[in-house]
Protein backbone atom coordinates (compact mmCIF):
# COMPACT_ATOMS: atom_id res chain seq x y z
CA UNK A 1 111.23 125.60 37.39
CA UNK A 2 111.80 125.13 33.57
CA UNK A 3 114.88 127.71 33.96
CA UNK A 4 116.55 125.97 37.09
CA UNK A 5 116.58 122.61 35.32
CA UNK A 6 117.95 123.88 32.04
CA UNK A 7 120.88 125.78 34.44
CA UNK A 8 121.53 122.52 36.26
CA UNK A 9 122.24 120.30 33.55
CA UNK A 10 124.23 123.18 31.26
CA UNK A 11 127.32 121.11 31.03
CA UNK A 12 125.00 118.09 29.68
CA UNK A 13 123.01 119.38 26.93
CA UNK A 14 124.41 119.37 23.20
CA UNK A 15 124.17 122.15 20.54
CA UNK A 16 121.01 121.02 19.76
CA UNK A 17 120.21 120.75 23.08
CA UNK A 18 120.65 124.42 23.29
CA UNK A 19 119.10 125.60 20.86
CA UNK A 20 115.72 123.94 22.43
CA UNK A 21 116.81 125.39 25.94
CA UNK A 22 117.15 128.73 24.50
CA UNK A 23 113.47 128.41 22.11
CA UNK A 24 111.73 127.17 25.52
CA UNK A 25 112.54 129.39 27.31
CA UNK A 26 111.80 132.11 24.77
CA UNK A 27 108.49 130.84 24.23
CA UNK A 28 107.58 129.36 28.11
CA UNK A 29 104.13 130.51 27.71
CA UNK A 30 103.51 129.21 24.48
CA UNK A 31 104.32 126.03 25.55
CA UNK A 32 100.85 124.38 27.36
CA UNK A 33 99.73 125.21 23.56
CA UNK A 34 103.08 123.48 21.41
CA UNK A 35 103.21 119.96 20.27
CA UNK A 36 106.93 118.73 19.98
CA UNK A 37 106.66 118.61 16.33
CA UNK A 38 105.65 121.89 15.98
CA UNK A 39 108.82 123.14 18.25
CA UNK A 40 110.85 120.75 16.19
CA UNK A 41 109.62 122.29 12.96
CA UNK A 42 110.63 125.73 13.94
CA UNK A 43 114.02 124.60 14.88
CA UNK A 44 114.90 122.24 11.79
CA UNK A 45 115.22 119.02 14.05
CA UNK A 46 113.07 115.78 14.63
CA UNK A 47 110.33 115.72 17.08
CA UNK A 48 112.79 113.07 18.92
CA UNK A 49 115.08 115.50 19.86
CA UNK A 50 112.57 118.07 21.45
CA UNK A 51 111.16 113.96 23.56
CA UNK A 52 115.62 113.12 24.66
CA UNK A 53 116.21 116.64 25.49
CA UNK A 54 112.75 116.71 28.13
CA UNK A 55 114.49 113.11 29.00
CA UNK A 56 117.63 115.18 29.91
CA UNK A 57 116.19 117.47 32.30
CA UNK A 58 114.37 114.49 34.07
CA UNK A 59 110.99 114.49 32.66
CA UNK A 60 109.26 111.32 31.03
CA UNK A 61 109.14 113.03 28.41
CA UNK A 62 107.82 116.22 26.25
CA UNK A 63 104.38 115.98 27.71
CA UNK A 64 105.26 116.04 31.26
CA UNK A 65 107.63 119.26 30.96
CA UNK A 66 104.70 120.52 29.59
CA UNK A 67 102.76 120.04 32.82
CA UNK A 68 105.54 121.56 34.63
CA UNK A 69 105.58 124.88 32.58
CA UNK A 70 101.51 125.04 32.85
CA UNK A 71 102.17 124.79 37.09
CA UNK A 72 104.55 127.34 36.69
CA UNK A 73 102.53 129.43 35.07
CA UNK A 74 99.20 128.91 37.04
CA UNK A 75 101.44 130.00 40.01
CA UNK A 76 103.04 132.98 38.42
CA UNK A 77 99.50 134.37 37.26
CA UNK A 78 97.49 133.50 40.82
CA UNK A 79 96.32 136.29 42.74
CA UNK A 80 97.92 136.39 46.41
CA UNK A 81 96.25 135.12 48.92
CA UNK A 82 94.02 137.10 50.72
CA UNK A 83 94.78 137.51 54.65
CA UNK A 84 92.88 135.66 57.33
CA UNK A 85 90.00 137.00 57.74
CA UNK A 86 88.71 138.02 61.71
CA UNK A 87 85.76 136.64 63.45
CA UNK A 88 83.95 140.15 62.76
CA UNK A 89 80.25 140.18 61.71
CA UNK A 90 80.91 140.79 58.37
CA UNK A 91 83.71 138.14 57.79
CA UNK A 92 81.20 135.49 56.65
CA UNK A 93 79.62 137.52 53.81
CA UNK A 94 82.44 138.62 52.41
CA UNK A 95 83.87 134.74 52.01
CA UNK A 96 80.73 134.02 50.56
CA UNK A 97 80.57 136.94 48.43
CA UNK A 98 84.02 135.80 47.36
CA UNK A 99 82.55 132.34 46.35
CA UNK A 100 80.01 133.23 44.65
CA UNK A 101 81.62 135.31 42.13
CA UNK A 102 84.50 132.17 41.72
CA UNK A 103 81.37 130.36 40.85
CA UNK A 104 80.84 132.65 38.06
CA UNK A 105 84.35 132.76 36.62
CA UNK A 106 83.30 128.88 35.88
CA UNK A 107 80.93 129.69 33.53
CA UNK A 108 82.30 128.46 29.87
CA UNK A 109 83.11 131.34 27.92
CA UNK A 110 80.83 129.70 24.93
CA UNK A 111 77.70 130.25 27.00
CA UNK A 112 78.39 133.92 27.79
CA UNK A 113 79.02 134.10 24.09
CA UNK A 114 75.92 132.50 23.19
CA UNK A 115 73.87 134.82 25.64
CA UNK A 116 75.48 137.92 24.83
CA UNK A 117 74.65 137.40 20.97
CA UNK A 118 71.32 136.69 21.71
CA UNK A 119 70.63 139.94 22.98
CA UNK A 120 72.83 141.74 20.57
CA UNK A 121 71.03 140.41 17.72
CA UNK A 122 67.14 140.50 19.17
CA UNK A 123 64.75 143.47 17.89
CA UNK A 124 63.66 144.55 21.65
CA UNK A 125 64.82 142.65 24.62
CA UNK A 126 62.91 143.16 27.49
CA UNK A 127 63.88 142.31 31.13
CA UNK A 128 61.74 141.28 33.70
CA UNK A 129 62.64 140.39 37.71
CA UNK A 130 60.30 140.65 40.69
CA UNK A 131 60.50 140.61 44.32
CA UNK A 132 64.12 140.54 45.31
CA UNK A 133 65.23 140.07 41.48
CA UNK A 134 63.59 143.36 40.56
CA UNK A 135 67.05 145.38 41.62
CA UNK A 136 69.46 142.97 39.34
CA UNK A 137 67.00 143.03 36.54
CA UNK A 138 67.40 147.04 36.50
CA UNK A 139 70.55 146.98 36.52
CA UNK A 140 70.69 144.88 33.27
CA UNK A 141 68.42 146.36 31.71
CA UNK A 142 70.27 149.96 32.63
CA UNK A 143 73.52 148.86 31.35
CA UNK A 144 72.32 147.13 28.29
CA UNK A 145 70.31 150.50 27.42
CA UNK A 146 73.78 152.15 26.98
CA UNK A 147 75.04 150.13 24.32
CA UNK A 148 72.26 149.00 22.61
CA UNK A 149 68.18 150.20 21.40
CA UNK A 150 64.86 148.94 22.14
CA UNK A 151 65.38 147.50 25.96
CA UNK A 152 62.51 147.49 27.68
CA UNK A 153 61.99 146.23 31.40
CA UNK A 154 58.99 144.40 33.35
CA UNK A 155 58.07 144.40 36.43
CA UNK A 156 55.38 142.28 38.56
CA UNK A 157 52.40 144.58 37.10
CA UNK A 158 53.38 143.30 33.47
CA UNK A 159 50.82 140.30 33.90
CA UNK A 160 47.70 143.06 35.13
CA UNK A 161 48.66 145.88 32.49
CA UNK A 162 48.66 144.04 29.49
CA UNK A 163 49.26 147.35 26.84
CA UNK A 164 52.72 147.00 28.16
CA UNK A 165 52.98 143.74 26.33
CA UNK A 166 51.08 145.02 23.22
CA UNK A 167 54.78 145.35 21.69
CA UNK A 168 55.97 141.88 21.73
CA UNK A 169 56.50 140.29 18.07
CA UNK A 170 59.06 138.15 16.35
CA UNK A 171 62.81 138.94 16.93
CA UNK A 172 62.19 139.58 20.49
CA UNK A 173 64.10 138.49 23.30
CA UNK A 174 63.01 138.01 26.98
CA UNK A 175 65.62 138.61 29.20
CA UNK A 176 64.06 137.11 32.86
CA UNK A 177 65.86 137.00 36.32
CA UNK A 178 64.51 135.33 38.75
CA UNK A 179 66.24 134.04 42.50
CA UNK A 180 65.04 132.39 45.34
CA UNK A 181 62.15 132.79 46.42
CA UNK A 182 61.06 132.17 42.72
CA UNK A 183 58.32 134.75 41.68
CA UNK A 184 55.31 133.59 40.38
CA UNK A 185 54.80 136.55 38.26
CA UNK A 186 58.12 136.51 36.51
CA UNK A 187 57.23 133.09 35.88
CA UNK A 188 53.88 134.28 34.26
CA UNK A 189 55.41 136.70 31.69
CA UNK A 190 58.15 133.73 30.85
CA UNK A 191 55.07 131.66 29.62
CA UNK A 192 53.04 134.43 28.18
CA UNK A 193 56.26 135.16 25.65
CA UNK A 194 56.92 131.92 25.24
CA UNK A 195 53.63 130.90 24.22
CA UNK A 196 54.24 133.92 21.87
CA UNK A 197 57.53 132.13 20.23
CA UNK A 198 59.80 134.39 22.08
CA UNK A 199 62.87 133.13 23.31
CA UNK A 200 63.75 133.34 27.22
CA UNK A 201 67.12 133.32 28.20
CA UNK A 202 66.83 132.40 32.04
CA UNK A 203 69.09 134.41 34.51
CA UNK A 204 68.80 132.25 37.80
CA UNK A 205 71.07 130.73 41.00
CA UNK A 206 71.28 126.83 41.29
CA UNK A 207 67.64 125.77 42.23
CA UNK A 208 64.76 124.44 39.99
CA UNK A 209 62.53 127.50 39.02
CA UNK A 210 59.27 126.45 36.36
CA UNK A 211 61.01 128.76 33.89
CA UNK A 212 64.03 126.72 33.42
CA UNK A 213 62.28 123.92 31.33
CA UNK A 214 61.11 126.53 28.55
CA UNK A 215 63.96 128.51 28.21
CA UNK A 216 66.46 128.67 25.36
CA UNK A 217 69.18 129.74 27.81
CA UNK A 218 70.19 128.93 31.35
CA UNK A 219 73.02 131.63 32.96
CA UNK A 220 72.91 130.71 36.87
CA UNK A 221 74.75 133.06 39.46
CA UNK A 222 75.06 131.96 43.40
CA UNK A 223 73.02 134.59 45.31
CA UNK A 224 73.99 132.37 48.28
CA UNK A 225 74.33 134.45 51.38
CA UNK A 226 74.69 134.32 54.92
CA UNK A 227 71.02 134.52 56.31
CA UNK A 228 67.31 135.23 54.52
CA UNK A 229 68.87 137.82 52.35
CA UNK A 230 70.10 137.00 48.76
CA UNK A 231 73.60 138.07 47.41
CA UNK A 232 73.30 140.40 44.13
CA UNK A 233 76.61 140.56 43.65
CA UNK A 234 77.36 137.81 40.98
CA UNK A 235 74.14 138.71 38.92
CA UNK A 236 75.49 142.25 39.12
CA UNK A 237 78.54 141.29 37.50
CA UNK A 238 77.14 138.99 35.40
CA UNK A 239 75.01 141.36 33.77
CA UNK A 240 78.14 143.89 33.02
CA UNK A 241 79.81 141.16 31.31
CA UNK A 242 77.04 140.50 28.85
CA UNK A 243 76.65 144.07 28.48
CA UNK A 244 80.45 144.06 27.54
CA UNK A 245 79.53 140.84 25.67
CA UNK A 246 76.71 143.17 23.61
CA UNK A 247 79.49 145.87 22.68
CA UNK A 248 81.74 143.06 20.93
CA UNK A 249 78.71 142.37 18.38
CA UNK A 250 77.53 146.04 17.95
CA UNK A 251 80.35 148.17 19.03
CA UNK A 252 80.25 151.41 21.01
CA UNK A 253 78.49 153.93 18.46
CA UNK A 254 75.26 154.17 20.99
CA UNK A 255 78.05 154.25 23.68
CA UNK A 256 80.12 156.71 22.91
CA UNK A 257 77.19 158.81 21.15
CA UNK A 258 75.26 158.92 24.86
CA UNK A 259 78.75 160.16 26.05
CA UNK A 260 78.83 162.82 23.66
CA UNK A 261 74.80 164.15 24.37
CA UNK A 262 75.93 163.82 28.49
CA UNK A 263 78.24 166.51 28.33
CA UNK A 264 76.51 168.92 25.30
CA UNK A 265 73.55 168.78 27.90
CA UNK A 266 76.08 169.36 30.91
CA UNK A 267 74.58 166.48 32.03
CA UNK A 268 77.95 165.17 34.56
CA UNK A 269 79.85 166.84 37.03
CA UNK A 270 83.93 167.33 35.36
């Protein structure tokens, strides 16, 4: 650690030397983000001195104590690890369900951006799942109906009651989910709004599904699982992070005003 070496070589480190002990360790998690210069700048010294002092405590230099610090803190911040898990029927699906949401923490923040704003800024969104997607895709469209207007959801009849659609114009946004097995009719309404100009953004796990070539945006989720059944439990999370993603672009007015009609209509149990 940053702190041992520093208290190990004491007796060799200069005033200067010090003074950069003493500002590195003040600032040790600044430092993955610091260049040398800019620590040097702070302190009044050259950039040299911040390169002979990580020399001194038996790096190769600035860059590798840097490396050190970011282990350091990757270890202080990691979760403990979980205990062994038994041989029990549900041992399995609870790896995988482990897994799966990992998966999703890999997701680059830009893309969650992108896909939140998308539905922040659209006119209506509507939502659409079938078959075993149907459950996720109310969900979404649940959670995104407390935050924000005009969300409307689908479902597999969309395609044989067209007045349904009747509503669809410019601004819109489809929102479709869709997991193995791929339905056919989710994949219907995906064409009929594109066709329309409406953008899809494409909620789906790591196959191929039709819809993927013609939409704007791809979010995928593992609904791996142990046997037929698929997992929910990523898309279920993913869909309360864009809802969360939603309330950063237009804030909690709807929110906290559904909050307020709940309880003048004694609508919860205090």
């Amino acid at each position: 650690m940053l702190a041992d070496r520093i208290s190990e070589r004491t007796g060799e480190l200069s005033k200067t030397d010090r003074r950069i002990a003493e500002h590195l360790l003040r600032h040790r998690d600044e430092l993955p983000f610091l260049r040398a210069a800019e620590i040097a700048e702070r302190l009044g010294i050259s950039a040299a001195s911040i390169t002979r002092f990580a020399q001194r405590l038996g790096f190769d230099g600035y860059p590798r104590l840097q490396d050190s610090v970011r282990h350091e803190l990757r270890t202080a911040l990691a979760p403990p690890a979980l205990p062994a898990q038994g041989e029990g029927r549900f041992g399995r699906l609870w790896d995988r369900e482990l897994k799966n949401v990992e998966e999703l923490r890999r997701l680059p923040e830009d893309l969650l951006d992108g896909a939140a704003r998308m539905i922040a800024e659209a006119r209506t969104v509507w939502v659409v799942g079938g078959r075993a997607s149907q459950p996720p895709a109310g969900i979404l469209a649940y959670l995104l109906n407390q935050v924000r207007d005009r969300v409307r959801q689908l479902d597999s009849t969309a395609l044989h009651e067209p007045e349904a659609l009747l509503d669809v114009g410019p601004g819109d946004l489809l929102v479709a989910l869709t997991f193995r097995r791929y339905s056919l009719s989710t994949a219907g309404v995906g064409q009929l709004f594109a066709a329309r100009e409406v953008p899809v953004l494409l909620i789906t796990d790591d196959g191929n599904p039709s819809l993927a070539a013609i939409a704007k945006l791809v979010l995928r989720a593992s609904g791996k699982a142990p046997g037929a059944l698929p997992s929910m439990t990523a898309v279920s999370s993913l869909s309360l992070a864009l809802t969360l993603g939603v309330v950063g672009y237009r804030g909690t007015d709807r929110l906290d005003a559904g909050e307020e009609l709940g309880r003048a209509l004694h609508a919860f149990e205090d």
